[in-house]
Protein backbone atom coordinates (compact mmCIF):
# COMPACT_ATOMS: atom_id res chain seq x y z
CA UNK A 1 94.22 146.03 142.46
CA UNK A 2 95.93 144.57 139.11
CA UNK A 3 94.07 142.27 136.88
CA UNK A 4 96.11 139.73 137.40
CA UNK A 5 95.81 139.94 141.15
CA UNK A 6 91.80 140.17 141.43
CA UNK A 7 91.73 136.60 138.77
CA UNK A 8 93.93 135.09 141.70
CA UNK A 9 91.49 136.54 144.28
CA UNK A 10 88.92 135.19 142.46
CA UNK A 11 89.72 132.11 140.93
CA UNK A 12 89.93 129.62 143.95
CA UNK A 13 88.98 125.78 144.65
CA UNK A 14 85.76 125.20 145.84
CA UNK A 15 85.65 123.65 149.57
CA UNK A 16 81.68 124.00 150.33
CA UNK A 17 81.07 120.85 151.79
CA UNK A 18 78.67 118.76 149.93
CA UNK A 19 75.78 117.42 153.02
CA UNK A 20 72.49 117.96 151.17
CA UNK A 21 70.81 115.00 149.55
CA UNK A 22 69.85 116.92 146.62
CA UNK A 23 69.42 114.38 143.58
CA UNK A 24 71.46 115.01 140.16
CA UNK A 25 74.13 117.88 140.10
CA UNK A 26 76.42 119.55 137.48
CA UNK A 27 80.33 120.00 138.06
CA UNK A 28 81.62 123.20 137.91
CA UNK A 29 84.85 124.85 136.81
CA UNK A 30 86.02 125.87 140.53
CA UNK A 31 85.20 121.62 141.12
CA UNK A 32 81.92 122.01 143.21
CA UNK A 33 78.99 120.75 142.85
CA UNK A 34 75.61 122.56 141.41
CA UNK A 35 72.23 121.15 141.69
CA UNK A 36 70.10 123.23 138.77
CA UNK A 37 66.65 121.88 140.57
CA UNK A 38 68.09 123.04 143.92
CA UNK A 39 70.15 126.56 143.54
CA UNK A 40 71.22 127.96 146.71
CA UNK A 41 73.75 130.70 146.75
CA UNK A 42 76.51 129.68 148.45
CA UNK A 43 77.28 127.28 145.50
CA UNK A 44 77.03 130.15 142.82
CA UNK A 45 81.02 131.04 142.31
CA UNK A 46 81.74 134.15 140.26
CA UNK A 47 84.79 132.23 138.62
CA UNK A 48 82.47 129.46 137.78
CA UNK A 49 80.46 131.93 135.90
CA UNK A 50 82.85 133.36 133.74
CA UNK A 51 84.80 130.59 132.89
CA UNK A 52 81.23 129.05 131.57
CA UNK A 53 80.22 132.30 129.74
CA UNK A 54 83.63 132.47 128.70
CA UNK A 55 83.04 129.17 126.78
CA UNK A 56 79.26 129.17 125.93
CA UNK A 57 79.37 130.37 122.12
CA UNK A 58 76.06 132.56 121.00
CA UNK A 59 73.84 131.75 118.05
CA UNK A 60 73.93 128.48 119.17
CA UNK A 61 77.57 128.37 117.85
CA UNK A 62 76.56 129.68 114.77
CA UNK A 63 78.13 132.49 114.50
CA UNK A 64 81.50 133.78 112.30
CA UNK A 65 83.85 133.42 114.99
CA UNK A 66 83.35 132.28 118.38
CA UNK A 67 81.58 135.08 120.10
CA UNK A 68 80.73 134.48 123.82
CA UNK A 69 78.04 134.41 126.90
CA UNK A 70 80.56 136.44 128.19
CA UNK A 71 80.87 138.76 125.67
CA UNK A 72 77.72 139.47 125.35
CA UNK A 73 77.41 140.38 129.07
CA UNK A 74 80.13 142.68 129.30
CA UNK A 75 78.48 145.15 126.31
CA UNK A 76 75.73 144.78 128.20
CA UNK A 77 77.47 146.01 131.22
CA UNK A 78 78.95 148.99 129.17
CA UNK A 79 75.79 149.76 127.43
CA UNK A 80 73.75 149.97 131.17
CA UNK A 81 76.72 151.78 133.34
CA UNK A 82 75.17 155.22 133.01
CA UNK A 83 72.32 154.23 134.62
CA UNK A 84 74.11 152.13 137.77
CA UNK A 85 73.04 148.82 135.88
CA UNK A 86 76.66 147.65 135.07
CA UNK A 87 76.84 144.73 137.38
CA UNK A 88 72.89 143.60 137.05
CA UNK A 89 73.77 143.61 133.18
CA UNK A 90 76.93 141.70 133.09
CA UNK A 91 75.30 138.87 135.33
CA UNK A 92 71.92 139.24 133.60
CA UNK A 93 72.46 135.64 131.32
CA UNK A 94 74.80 134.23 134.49
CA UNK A 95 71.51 131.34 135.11
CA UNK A 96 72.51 130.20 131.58
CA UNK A 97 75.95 128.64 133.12
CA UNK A 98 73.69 126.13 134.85
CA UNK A 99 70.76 125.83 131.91
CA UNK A 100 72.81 126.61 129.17
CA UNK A 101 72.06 129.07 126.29
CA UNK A 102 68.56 128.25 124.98
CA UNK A 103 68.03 129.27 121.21
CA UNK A 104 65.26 132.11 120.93
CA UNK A 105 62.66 129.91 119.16
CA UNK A 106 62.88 127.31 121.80
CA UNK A 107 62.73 129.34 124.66
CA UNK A 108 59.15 130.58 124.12
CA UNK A 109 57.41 126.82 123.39
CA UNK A 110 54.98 126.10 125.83
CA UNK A 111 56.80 123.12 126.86
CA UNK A 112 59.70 125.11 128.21
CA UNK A 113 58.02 126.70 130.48
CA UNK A 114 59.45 124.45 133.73
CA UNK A 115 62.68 125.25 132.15
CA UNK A 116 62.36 128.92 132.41
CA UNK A 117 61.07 128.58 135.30
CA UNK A 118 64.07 127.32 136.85
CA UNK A 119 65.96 129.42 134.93
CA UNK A 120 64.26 132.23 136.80
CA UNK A 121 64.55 130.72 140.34
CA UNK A 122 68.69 130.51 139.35
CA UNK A 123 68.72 134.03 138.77
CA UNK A 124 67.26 134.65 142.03
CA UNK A 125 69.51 132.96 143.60
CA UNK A 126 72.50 134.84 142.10
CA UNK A 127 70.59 138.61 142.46
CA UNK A 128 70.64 137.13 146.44
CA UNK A 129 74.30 136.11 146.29
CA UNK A 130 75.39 139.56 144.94
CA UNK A 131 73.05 141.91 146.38
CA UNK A 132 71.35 142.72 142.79
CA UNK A 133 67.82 144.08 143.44
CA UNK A 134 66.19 145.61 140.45
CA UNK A 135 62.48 147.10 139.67
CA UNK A 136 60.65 146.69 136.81
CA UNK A 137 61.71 149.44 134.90
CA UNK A 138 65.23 148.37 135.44
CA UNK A 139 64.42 145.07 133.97
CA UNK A 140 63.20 146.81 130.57
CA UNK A 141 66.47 148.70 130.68
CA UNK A 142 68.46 145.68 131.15
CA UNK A 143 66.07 143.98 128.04
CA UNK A 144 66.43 147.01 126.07
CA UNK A 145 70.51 147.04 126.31
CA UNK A 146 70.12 142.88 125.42
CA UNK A 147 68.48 143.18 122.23
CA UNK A 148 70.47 146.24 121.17
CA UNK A 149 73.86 143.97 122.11
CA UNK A 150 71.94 140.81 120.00
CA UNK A 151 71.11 143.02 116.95
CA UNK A 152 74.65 144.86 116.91
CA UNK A 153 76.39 141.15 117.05
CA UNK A 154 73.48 139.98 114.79
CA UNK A 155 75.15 142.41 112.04
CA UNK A 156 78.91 141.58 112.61
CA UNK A 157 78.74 137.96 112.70
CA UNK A 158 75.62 137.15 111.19
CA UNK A 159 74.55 139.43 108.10
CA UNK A 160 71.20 139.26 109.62
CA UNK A 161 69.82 142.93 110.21
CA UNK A 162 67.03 142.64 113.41
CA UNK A 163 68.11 146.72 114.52
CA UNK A 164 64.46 147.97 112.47
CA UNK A 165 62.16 144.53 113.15
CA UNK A 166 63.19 145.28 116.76
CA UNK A 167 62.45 148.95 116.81
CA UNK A 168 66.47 149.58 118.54
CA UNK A 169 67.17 153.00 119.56
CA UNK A 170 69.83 154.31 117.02
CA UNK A 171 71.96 155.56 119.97
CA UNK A 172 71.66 152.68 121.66
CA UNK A 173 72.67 150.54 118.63
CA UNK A 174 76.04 152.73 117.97
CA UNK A 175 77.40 151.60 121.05
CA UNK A 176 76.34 148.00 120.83
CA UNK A 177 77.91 148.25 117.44
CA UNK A 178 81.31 149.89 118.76
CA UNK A 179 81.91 147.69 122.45
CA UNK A 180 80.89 144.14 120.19
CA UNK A 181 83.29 145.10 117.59
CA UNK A 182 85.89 145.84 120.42
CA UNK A 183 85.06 142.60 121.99
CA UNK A 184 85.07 140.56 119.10
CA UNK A 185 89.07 140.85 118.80
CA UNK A 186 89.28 138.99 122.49
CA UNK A 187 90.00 135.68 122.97
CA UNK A 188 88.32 132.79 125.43
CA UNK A 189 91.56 133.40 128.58
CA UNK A 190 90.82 137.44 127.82
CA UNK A 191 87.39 137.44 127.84
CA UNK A 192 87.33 135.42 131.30
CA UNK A 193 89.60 137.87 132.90
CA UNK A 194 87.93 140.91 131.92
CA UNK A 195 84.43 139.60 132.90
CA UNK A 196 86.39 139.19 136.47
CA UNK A 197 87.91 142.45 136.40
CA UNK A 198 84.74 144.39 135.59
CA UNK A 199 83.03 142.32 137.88
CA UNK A 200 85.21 143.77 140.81
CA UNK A 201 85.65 146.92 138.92
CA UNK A 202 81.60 147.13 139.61
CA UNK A 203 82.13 146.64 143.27
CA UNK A 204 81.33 142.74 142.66
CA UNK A 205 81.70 140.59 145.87
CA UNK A 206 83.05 137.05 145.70
């Protein structure tokens, strides 16, 4: 299936009826409802998602250029395809699309910790919506290819050299290094429609 065909696929309204009681709620792209407090998976739209990352700048906005949530993902996804971790990878920040990206410093105050703990109940949810199961050591592979991607876009768009502090494999660092400089030449509609396409490329269910 053509790009072009699998973003049409993809990319429809939302028509889950809205019953639940839930309290406050968030809008989303596709024109549902989300309620952050009260994930359930049949409200978590993989359009939704990469519209959102598509649009979520890192470094808090920060950076050089705008460089995406979505961006980010898909070198992760590149970075972990060897090891059958492509889709886990490129939906590993999708809870931020309903929390936002929280800078580093912030995310590790005691007084965060309800927030990541929702954060963690949203990506349950979405593992459950996409059939994404993952052990332990999968996790550390999936943390190991996210600070590789953070210190190789760290460099390009930040001057700010973390590959040492952080102990990154060389190897894994070259390719960080080469997809983010690939990906940094993509704009906002491009990035959106190549998160989609890998996402089905990855065997990704809508």
């Amino acid at each position: 299936m053509e790009l072009e065909q699998i973003v049409e696929t993809i990319e429809r309204p939302c028509n889950i009826p809205i019953t639940r009681d839930r309290g406050n709620y968030i809008t989303t792209f596709s024109g549902g409802k989300f309620w952050p407090l009260d994930p359930h998976a049949d409200e978590v739209l993989i359009a939704d998602i990469a519209h959102a990352e598509s649009n979520i700048c890192r470094f808090n906005g920060h950076s050089k250029q705008h460089y995406s949530v979505a961006q980010h993902s898909l070198v992760i996804s590149y970075l972990l395809e060897h090891v059958g971790l492509g889709l886990a990878g490129l939906l590993d920040d999708a809870p931020e699309v309903y929390l936002c990206d929280i800078p580093s410093p912030m995310k590790v105050l005691p007084f965060m910790d309800e927030m990541r703990m929702h954060q963690d109940k949203i990506g349950q949810v979405i593992c459950h919506k996409f059939n994404i199961s993952l052990t332990e050591d999968q996790h550390k592979l999936i943390k190991i290819a996210d600070i590789s991607a953070f210190c190789a876009e760290a460099s390009l768009m930040m001057n700010s050299y973390w590959r040492v502090k952080l102990n990154v494999q060389p190897e894994y660092y070259r390719k960080a290094m080469r997809f983010t400089a690939r990906m940094m030449n993509n704009d906002i509609s491009t990035v959106y429609k190549e998160f989609l396409f890998r996402f089905g490329e990855l065997g990704g269910t809508p």
